[in-house]
Each structure stands twice: as structure tokens, then as C-alpha cells.
C-alpha atoms as a PDB file:
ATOM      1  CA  UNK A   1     184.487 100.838  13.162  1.00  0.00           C
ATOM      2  CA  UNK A   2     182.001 103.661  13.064  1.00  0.00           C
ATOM      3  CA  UNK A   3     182.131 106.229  15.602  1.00  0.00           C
ATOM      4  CA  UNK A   4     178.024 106.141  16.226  1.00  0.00           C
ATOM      5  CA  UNK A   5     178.150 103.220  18.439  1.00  0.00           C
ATOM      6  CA  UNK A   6     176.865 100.770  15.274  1.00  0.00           C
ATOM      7  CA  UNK A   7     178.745  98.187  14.215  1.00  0.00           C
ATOM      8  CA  UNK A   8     179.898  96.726  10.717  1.00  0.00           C
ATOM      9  CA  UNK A   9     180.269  93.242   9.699  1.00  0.00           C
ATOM     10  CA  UNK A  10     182.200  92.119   6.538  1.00  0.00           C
ATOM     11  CA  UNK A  11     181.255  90.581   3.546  1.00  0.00           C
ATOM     12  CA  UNK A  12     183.181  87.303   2.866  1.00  0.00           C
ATOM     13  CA  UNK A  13     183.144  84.023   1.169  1.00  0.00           C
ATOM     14  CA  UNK A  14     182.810  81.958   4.506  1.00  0.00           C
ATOM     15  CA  UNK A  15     179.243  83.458   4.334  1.00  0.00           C
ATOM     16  CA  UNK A  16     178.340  84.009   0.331  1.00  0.00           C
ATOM     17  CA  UNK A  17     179.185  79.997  -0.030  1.00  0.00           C
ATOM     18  CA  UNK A  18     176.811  78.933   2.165  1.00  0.00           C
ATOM     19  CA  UNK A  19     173.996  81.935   1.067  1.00  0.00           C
ATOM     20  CA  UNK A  20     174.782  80.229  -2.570  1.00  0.00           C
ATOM     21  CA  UNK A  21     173.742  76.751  -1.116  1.00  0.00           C
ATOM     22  CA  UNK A  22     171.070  78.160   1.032  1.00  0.00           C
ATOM     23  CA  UNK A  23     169.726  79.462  -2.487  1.00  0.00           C
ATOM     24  CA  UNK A  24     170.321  76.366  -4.280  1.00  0.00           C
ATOM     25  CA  UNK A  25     168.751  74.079  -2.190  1.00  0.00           C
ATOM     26  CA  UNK A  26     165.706  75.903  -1.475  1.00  0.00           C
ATOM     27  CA  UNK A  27     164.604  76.797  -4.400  1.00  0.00           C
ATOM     28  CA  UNK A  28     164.787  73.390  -6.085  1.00  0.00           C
ATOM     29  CA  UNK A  29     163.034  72.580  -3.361  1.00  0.00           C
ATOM     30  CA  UNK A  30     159.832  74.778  -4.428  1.00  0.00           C
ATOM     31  CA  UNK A  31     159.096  73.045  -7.671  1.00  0.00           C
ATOM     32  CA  UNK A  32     159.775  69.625  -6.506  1.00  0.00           C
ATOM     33  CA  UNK A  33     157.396  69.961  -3.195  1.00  0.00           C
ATOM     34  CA  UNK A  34     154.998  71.496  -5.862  1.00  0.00           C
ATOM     35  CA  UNK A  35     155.160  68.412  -8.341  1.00  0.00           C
ATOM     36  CA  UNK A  36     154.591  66.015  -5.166  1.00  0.00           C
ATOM     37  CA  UNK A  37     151.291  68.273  -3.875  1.00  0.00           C
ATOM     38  CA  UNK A  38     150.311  68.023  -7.164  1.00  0.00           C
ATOM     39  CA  UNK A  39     150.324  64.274  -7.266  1.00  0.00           C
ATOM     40  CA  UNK A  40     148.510  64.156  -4.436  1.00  0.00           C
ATOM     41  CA  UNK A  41     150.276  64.790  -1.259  1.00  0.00           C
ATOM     42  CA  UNK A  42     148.240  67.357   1.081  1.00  0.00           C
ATOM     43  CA  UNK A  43     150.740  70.035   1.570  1.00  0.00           C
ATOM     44  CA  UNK A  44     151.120  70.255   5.810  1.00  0.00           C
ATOM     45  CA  UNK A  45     151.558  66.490   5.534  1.00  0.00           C
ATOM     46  CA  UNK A  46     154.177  66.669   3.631  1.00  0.00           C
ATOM     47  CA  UNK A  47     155.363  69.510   6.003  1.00  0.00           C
ATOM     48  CA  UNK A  48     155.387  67.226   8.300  1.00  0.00           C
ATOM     49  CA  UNK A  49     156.927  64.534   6.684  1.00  0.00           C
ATOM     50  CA  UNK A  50     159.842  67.004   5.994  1.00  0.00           C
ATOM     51  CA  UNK A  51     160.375  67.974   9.073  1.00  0.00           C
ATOM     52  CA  UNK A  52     159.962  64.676  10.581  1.00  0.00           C
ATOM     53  CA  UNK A  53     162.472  63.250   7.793  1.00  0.00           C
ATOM     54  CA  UNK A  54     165.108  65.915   8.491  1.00  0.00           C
ATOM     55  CA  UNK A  55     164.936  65.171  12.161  1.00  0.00           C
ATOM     56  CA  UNK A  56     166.120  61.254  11.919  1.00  0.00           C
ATOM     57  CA  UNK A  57     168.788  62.291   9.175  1.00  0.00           C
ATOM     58  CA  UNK A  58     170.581  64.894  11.094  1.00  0.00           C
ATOM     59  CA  UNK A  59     170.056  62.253  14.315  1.00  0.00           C
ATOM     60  CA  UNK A  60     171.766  59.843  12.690  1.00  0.00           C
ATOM     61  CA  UNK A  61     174.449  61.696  11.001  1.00  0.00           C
ATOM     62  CA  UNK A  62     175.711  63.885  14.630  1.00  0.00           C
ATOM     63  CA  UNK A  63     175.574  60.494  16.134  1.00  0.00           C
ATOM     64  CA  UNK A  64     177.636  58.589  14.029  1.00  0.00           C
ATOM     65  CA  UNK A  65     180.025  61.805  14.462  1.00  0.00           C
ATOM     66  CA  UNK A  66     179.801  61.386  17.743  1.00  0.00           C
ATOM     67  CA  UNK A  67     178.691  65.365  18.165  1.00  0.00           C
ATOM     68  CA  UNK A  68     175.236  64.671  19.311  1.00  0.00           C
ATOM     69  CA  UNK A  69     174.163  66.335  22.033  1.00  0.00           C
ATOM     70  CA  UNK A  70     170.984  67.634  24.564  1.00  0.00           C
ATOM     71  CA  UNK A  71     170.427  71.843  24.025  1.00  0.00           C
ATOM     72  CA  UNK A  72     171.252  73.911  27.222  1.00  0.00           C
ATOM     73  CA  UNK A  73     170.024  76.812  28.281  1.00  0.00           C
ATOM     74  CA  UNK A  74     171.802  78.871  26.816  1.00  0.00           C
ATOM     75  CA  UNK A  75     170.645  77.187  23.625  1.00  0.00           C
ATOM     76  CA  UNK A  76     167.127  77.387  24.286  1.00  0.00           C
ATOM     77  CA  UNK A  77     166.178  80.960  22.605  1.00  0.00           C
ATOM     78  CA  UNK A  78     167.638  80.090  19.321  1.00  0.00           C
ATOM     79  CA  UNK A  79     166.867  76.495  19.129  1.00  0.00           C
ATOM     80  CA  UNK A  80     163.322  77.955  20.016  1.00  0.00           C
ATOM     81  CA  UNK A  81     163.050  80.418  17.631  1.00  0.00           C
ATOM     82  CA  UNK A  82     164.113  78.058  14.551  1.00  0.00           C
ATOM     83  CA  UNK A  83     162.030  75.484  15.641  1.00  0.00           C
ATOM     84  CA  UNK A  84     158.742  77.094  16.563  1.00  0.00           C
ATOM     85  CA  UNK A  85     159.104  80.396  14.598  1.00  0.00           C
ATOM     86  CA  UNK A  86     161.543  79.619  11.397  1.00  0.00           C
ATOM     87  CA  UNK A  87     159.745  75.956  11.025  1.00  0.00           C
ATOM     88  CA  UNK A  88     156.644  75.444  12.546  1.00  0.00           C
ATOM     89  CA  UNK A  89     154.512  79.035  12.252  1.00  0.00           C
ATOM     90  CA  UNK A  90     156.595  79.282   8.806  1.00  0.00           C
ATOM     91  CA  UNK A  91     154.379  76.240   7.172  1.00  0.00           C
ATOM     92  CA  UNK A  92     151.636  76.566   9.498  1.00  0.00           C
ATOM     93  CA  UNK A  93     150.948  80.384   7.624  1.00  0.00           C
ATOM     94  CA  UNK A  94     152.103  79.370   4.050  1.00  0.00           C
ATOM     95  CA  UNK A  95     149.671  75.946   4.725  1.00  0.00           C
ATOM     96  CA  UNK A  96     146.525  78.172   5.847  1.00  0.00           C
ATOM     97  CA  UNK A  97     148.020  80.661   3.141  1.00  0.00           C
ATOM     98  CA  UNK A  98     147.667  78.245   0.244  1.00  0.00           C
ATOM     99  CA  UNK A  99     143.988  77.750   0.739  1.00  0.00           C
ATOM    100  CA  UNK A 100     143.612  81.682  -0.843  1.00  0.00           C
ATOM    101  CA  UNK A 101     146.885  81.964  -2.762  1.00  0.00           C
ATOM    102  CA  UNK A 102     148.743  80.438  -5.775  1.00  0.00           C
ATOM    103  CA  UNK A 103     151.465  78.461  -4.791  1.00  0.00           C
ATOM    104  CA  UNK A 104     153.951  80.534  -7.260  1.00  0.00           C
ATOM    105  CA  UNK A 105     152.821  83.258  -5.543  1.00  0.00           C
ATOM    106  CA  UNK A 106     153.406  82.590  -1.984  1.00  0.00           C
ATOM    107  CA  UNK A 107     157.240  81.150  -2.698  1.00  0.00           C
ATOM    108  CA  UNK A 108     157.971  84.839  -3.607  1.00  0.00           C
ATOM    109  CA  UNK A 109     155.971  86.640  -0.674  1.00  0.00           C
ATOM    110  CA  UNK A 110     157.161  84.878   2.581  1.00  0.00           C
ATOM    111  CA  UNK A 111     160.666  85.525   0.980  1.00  0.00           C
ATOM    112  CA  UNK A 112     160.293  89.388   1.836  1.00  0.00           C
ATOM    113  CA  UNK A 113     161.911  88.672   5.047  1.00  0.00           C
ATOM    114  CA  UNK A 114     163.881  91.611   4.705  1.00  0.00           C
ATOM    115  CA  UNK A 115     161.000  94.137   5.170  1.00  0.00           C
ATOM    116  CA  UNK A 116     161.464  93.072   8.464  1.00  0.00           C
ATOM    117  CA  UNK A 117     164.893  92.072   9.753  1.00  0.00           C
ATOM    118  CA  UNK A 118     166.615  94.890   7.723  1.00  0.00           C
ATOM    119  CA  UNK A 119     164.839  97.421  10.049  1.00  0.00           C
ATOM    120  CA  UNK A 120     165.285  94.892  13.383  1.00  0.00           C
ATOM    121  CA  UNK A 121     168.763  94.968  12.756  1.00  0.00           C
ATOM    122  CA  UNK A 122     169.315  98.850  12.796  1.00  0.00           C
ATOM    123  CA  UNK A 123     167.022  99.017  15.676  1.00  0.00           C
ATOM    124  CA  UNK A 124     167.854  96.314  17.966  1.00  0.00           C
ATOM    125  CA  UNK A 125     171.287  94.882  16.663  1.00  0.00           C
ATOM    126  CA  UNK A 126     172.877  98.449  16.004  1.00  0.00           C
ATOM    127  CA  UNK A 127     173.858  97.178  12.753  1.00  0.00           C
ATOM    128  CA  UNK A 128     175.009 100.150   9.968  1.00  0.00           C
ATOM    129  CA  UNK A 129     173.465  99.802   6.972  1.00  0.00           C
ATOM    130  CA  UNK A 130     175.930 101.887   4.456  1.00  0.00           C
ATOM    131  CA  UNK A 131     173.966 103.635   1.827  1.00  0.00           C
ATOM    132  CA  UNK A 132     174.448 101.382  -1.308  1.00  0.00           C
ATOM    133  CA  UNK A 133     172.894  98.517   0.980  1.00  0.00           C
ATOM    134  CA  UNK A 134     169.886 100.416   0.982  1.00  0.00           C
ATOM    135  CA  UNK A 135     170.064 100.622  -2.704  1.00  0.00           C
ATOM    136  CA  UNK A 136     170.661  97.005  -2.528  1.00  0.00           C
ATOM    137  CA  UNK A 137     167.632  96.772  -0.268  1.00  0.00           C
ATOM    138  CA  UNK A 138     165.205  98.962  -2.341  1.00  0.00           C
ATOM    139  CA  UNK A 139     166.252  96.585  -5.786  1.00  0.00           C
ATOM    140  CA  UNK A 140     165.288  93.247  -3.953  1.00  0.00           C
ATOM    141  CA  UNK A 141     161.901  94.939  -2.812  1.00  0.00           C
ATOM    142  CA  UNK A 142     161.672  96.356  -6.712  1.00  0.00           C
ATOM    143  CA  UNK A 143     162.491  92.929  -8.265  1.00  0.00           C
ATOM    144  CA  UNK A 144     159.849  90.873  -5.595  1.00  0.00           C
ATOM    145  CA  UNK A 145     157.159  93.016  -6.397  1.00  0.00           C
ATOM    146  CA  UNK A 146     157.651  92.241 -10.159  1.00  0.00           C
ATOM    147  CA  UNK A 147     157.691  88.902  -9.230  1.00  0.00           C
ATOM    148  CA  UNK A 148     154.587  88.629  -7.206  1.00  0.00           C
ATOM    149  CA  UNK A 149     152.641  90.799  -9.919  1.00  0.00           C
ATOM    150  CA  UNK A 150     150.140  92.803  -7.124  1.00  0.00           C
ATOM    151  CA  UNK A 151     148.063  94.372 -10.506  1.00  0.00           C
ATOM    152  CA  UNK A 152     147.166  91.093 -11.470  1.00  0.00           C
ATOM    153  CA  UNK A 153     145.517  90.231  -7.900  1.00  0.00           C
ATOM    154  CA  UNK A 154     142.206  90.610  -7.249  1.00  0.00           C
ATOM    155  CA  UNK A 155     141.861  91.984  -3.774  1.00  0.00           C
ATOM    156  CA  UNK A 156     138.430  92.099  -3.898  1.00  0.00           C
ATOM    157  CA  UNK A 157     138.286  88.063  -3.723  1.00  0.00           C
ATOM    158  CA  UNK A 158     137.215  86.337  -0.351  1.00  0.00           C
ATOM    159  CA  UNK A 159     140.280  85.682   1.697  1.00  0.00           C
ATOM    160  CA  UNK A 160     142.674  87.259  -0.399  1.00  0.00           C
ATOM    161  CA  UNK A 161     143.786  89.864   2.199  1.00  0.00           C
ATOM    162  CA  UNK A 162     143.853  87.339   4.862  1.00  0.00           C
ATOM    163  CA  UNK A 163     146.278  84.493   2.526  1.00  0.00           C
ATOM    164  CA  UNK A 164     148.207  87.553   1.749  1.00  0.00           C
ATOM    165  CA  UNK A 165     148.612  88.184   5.663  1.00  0.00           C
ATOM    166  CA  UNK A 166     149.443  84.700   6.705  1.00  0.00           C
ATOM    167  CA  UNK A 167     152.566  84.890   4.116  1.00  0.00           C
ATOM    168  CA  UNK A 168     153.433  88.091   5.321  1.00  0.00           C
ATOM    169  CA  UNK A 169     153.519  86.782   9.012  1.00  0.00           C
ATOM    170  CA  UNK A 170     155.479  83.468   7.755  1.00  0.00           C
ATOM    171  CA  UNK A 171     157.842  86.055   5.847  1.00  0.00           C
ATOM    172  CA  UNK A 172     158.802  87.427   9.301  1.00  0.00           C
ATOM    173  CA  UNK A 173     159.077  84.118  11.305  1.00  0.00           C
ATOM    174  CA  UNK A 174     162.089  83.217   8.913  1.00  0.00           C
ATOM    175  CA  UNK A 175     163.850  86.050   9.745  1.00  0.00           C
ATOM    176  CA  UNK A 176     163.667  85.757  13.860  1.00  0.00           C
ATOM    177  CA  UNK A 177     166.682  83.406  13.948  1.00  0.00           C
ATOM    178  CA  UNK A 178     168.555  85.881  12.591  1.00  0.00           C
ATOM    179  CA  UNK A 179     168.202  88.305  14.680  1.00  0.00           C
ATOM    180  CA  UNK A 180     168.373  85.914  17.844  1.00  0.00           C
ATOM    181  CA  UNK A 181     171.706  84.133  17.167  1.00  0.00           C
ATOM    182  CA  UNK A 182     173.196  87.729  16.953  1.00  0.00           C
ATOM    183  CA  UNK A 183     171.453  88.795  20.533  1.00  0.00           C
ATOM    184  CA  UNK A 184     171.893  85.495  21.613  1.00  0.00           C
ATOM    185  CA  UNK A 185     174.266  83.397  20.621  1.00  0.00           C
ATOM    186  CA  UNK A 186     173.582  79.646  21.403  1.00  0.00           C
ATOM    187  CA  UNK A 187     176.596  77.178  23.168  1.00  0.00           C
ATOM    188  CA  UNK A 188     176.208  74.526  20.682  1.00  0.00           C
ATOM    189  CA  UNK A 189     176.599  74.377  17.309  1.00  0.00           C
ATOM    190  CA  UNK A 190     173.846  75.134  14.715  1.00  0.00           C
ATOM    191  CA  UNK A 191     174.404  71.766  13.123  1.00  0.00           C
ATOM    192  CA  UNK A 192     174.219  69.968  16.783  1.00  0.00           C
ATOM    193  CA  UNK A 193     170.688  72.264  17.361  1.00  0.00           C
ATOM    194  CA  UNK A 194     169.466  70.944  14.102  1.00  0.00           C
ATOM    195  CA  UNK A 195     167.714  67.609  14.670  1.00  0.00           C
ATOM    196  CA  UNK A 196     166.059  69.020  18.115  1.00  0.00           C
ATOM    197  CA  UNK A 197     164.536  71.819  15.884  1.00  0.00           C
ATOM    198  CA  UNK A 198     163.428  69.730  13.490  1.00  0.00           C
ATOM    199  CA  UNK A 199     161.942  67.383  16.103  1.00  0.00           C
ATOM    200  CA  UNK A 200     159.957  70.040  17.986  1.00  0.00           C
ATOM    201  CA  UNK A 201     158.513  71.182  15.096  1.00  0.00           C
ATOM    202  CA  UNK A 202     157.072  67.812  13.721  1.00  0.00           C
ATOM    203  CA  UNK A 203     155.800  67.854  17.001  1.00  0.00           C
ATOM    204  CA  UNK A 204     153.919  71.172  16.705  1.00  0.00           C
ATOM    205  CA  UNK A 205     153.147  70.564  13.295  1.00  0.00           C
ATOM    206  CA  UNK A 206     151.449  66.774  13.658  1.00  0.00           C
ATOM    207  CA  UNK A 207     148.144  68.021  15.601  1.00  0.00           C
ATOM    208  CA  UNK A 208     147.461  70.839  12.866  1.00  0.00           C
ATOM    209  CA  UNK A 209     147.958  68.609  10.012  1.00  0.00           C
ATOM    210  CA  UNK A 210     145.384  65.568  11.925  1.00  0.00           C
ATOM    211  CA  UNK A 211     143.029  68.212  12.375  1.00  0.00           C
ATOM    212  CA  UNK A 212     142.891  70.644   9.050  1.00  0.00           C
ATOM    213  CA  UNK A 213     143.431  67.542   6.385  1.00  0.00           C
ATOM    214  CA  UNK A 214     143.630  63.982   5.412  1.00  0.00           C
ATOM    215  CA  UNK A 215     147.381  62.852   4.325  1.00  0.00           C
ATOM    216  CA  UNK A 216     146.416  62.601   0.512  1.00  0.00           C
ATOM    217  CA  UNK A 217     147.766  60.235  -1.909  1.00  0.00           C
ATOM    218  CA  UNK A 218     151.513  59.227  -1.452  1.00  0.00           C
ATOM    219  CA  UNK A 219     152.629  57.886  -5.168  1.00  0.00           C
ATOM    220  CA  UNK A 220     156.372  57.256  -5.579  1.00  0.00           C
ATOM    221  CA  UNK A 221     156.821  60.313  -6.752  1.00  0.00           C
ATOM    222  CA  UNK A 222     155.482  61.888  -4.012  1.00  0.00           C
ATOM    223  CA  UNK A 223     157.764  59.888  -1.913  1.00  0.00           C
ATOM    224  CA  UNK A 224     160.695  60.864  -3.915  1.00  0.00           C
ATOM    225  CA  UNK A 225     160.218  64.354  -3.278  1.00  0.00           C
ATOM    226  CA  UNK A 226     160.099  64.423   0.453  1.00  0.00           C
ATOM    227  CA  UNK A 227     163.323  62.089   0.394  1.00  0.00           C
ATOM    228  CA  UNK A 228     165.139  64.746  -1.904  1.00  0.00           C
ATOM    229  CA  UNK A 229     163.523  67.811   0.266  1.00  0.00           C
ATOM    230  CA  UNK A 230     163.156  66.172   4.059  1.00  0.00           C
ATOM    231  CA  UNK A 231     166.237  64.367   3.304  1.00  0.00           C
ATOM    232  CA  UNK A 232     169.072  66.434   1.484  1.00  0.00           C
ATOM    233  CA  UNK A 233     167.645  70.378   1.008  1.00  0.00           C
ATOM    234  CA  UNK A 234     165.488  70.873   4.025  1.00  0.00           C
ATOM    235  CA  UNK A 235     168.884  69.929   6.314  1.00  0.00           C
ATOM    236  CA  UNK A 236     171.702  70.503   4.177  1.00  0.00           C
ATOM    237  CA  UNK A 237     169.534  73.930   3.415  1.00  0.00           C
ATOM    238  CA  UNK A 238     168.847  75.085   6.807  1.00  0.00           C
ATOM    239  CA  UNK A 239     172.509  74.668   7.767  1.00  0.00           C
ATOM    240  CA  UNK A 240     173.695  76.565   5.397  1.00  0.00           C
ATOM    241  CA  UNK A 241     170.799  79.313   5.886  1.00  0.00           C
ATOM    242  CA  UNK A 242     172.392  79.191   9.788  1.00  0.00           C
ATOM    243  CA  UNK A 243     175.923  79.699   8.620  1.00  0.00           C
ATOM    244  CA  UNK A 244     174.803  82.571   5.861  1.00  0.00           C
ATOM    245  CA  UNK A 245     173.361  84.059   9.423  1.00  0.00           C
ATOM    246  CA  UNK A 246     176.175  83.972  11.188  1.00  0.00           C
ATOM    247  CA  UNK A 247     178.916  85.023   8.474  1.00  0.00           C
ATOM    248  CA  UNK A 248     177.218  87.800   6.424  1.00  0.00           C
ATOM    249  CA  UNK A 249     175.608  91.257   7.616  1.00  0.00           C
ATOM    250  CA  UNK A 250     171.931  90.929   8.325  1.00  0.00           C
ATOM    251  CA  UNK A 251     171.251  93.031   5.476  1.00  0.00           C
ATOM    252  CA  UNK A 252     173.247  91.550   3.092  1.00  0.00           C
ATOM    253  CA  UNK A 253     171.756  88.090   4.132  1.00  0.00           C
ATOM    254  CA  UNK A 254     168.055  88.907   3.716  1.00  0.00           C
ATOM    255  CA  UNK A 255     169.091  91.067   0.145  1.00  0.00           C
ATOM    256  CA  UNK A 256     170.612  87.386  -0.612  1.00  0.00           C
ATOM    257  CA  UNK A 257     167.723  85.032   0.020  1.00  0.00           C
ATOM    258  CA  UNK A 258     165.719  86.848  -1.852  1.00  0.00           C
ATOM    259  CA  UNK A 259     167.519  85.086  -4.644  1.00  0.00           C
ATOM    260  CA  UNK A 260     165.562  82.147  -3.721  1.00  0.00           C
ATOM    261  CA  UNK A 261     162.240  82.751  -5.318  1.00  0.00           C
ATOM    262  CA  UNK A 262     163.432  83.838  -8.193  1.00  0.00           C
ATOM    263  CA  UNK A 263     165.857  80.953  -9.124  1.00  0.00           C
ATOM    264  CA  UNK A 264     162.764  78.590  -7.753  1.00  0.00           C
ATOM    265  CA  UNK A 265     160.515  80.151 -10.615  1.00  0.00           C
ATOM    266  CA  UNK A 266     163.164  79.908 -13.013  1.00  0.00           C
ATOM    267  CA  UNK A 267     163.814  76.123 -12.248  1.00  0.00           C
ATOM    268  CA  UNK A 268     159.679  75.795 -12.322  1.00  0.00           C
ATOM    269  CA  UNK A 269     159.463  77.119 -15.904  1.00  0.00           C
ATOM    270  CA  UNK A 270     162.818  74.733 -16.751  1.00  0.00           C
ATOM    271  CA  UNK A 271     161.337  71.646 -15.049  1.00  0.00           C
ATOM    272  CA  UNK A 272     157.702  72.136 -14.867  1.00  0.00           C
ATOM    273  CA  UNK A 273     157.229  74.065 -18.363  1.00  0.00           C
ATOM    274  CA  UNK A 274     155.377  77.193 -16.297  1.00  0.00           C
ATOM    275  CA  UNK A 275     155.163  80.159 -18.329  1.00  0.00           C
ATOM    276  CA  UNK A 276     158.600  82.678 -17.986  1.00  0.00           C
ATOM    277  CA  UNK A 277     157.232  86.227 -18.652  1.00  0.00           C
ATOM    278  CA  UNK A 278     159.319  89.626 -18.953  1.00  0.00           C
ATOM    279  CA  UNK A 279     158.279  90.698 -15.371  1.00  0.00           C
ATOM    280  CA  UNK A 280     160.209  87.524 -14.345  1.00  0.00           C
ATOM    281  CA  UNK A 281     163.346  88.020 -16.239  1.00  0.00           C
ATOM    282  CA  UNK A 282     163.345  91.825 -15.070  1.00  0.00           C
ATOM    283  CA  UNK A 283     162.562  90.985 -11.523  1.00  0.00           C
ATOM    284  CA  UNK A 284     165.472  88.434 -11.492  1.00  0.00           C
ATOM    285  CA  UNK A 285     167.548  90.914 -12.854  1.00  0.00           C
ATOM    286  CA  UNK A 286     166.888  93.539  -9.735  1.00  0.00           C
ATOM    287  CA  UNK A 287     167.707  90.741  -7.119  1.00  0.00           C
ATOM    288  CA  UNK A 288     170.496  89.447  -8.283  1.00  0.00           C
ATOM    289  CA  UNK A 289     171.565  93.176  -9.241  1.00  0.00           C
ATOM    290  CA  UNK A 290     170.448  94.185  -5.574  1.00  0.00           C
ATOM    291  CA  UNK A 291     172.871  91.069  -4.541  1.00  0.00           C
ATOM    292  CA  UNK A 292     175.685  92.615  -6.289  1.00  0.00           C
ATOM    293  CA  UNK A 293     175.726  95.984  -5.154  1.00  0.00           C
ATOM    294  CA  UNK A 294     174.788  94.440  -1.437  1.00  0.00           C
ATOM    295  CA  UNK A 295     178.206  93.003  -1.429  1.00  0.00           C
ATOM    296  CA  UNK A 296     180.548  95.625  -2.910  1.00  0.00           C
ATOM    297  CA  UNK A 297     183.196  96.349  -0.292  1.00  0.00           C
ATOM    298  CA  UNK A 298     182.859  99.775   0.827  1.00  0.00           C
ATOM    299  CA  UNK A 299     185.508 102.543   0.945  1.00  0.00           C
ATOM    300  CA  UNK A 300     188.334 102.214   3.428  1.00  0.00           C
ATOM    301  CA  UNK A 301     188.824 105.115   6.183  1.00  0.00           C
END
């Protein structure tokens, strides 16, 4: 334990397991959400339907476990903040987002969560960042930008600043949850705060889809795709996102997810047939090089 009054957490498989699934599951759920908005499904509908979807799943999967159970209060700031911050204002932003930004584009930017939680979590969680985390930490920032390609960008086009700033506000939404269960540590499980989340943010989510756009065209494929993402990654997913929370440094948990965009693009050029460039293969290269050194142990004293 340091002597500065910060504290150290270690690195160990019951959170890079989970942070592997997390990864998984989220980014095949990219290119799959993309093949059903581009069959017609308007994309805060299906939002919604995720969300909605998720909800009854992990209802009826805590009841017939018997586990289910009402939040307390002592529940109430995380189940809020994943709910209404990690959820709701997450697709809300990347929705409004999408109307200025390519799609590709805006899986990579609101994954720069750690811009924001790394610093959070020296500031308000005490947390010491060792010095080849910041290395870590500049390589995932290195290998994002070469995935989001900022020279190719015209920043002179109308709302391009302002898509840019949704994604950048949905980037730091994801990350409150993680600094809230390690303030505030909820009384119930994560799994057993799941389907209320879920819930409350179909909720918040149903009057902005009604008012901003019709539902689109729902083809089986389309309906395919939300059972695969509403059904087995957004739930399966967001547990395991919880757990990688819990289990691994904050740092080393944002370096992590960063992961995520880059494996999505890789399975979008594999399933989809999108272009795979050299700024892709280096980028990927960075993050998952910035992963590595993230989660060397450090020396013993």
C-alpha cells in the first residue's frame, strides 16, 4: 500500500474474464445493430427495443432464481447512474449524434471513456495510477485517434462540432458507474439491479424516440438483431461490464474497453465487407498493446 494516502487495486483474472466478455459482446453488437438500422430499423427504436428486451430477460431469469428483488436506498445512486446516465443519456447522445456522424465513427468516440474516469479516479477515488498505466493510457488515446481518423473530418460541415460533442458527452456517461459503485457501493447485486435499470431507461427512452422518429421498418432481420443484442449482449454484456468495474483498477478497466471499437471494426470489415485500412490495423495494435502493458504486475516493495 502506498504511503500517499492512494490506494492500489490488483490486476486479476476475476476481472480480465469478464473485461474479455464485456469486449466480446459489445462489439459484435456494433455491426449487427448496424446491419438491422440499415434494413430499416430507426436507430432510438431499436434503443428502445433493446433496452426494453433486456429488461423482461433479466426479469425472468432473477425470478426463476428466485433472486429478484425491489432496489433500496442504498441502491439508488448506482442503479441511477446505470440506468439514466450509462443507458439512457448514452443512446440519447449517440441517437442525436448519428444525425451528423458516421456510425463507424461514433462506435470509436463514445469509447474514450477514459479521458474522463482515468482523471476522476485520481481525483475523487484516490486511485494510483503507476507510471506504465499512463503509458498504457497514452497508447489507447494514440490507437483511438487512428481509429477515428480526425484529418479526414471536415469540421467545417454543419453540425459536425455539435455530433462530435454529443459522443463526447455519451463517452462520459459510460464511465459514471464506475466511479459510483467505488464511492458507493450498492446492497444488491449488480445482476439483481439489472432489469430495474434496464426498465427505467426504456422508460426515459420511449418519449424521445415517439417524438424525434417513426419506428422504421422491422424485417426479420431486423428482429433478429435486437433478439441477439436486447436479448444475449446488451445483458450478458452489461454484467460483465459491472463485474470488469468492480474487479479491475479504474484505469486498467477504461484502457480495456477501449478494445471494444476496435474488435467491432474488425468484425464489421469480416462480416459486413467494410474496408480494413493500415490506420486500423496500427490503431488495434496500440490498444491492445496499451492493454498489455496496463496489466503488467508492477514491482514488489
Amino acid at each position: 500500500m502506498p504511503t500517499d494516502g492512494r490506494v492500489t487495486q490488483p490486476v486479476t483474472w476475476r476481472g480480465l474474464l469478464p473485461l474479455a466478455g464485456a469486449v466480446l459482446l459489445f462489439s459484435s453488437a456494433w455491426p449487427v445493430t448496424k446491419e438491422a438500422i440499415g434494413q430499416g430499423a430507426a436507430p432510438i427504436w431499436f434503443a428502445l427495443g433493446r433496452t426494453a428486451m433486456s429488461t423482461l430477460v433479466t426479469l425472468v431469469l432473477l425470478a426463476a432464481m428466485g433472486r429478484l428483488a425491489w432496489p433500496g436506498r442504498r441502491d439508488m445512486p448506482f442503479f441511477l447512474s446505470v440506468a439514466l446516465s450509462q443507458l439512457a443519456l448514452f443512446f440519447i447522445c449517440v441517437h442525436l449524434a448519428l444525425v451528423w456522424v458516421q456510425a463507424g465513427r461514433t462506435s470509436v468516440i463514445t469509447s474514450v471513456t477514459l479521458v474522463f474516469t482515468v482523471p476522476a479516479s485520481v481525483l475523487l477515488l484516490r486511485e494510483r495510477v503507476p507510471r506504465r498505466r499512463w503509458i498504457a493510457v497514452a497508447m489507447g488515446v494514440a490507437g483511438i485517434v487512428l481509429l477515428m481518423g480526425p484529418w479526414s473530418i471536415d469540421w467545417t460541415a454543419p453540425g459536425v462540432l455539435l455530433g462530435h460533442a454529443f459522443l463526447l458527452v455519451a463517452a462520459a456517461a459510460v464511465g459514471v458507474p464506475m466511479l459510483v459503485i467505488r464511492m458507493r457501493p450498492p446492497a444488491l447485486s449488480m445482476v439483481q439491479l439489472l432489469p430495474w435499470s434496464f426498465g427505467l431507461a426504456s422508460l426515459v427512452l420511449l418519449p424521445f424516440a415517439w417524438m424525434l422518429e417513426p419506428p422504421g421498418q422491422w424485417g426479420t432481420g431486423a428482429l433478429v438483431a435486437l433478439g441477439y443484442v436486447g436479448g444475449i449482449a446488451g445483458p450478458i454484456g452489461t454484467w460483465c461490464y459491472l463485474l470488469t468495474m468492480v474487479h479491475l483498477p479504474v484505469v486498467v478497466a477504461s484502457v480495456g474497453f477501449l478494445m471494444t471499437p476496435a474488435a467491432g471494426l474488425l468484425l464489421s470489415a469480416l462480416w459486413l465487407g467494410e474496408p480494413l485500412g493500415l490506420d486500423l490495423a496500427i490503431g488495434t495494435a496500440l490498444i491492445i498493446g496499451g492493454v498489455a502493458v496496463s496489466v503488467i504486475p508492477g514491482r514488489q516493495r
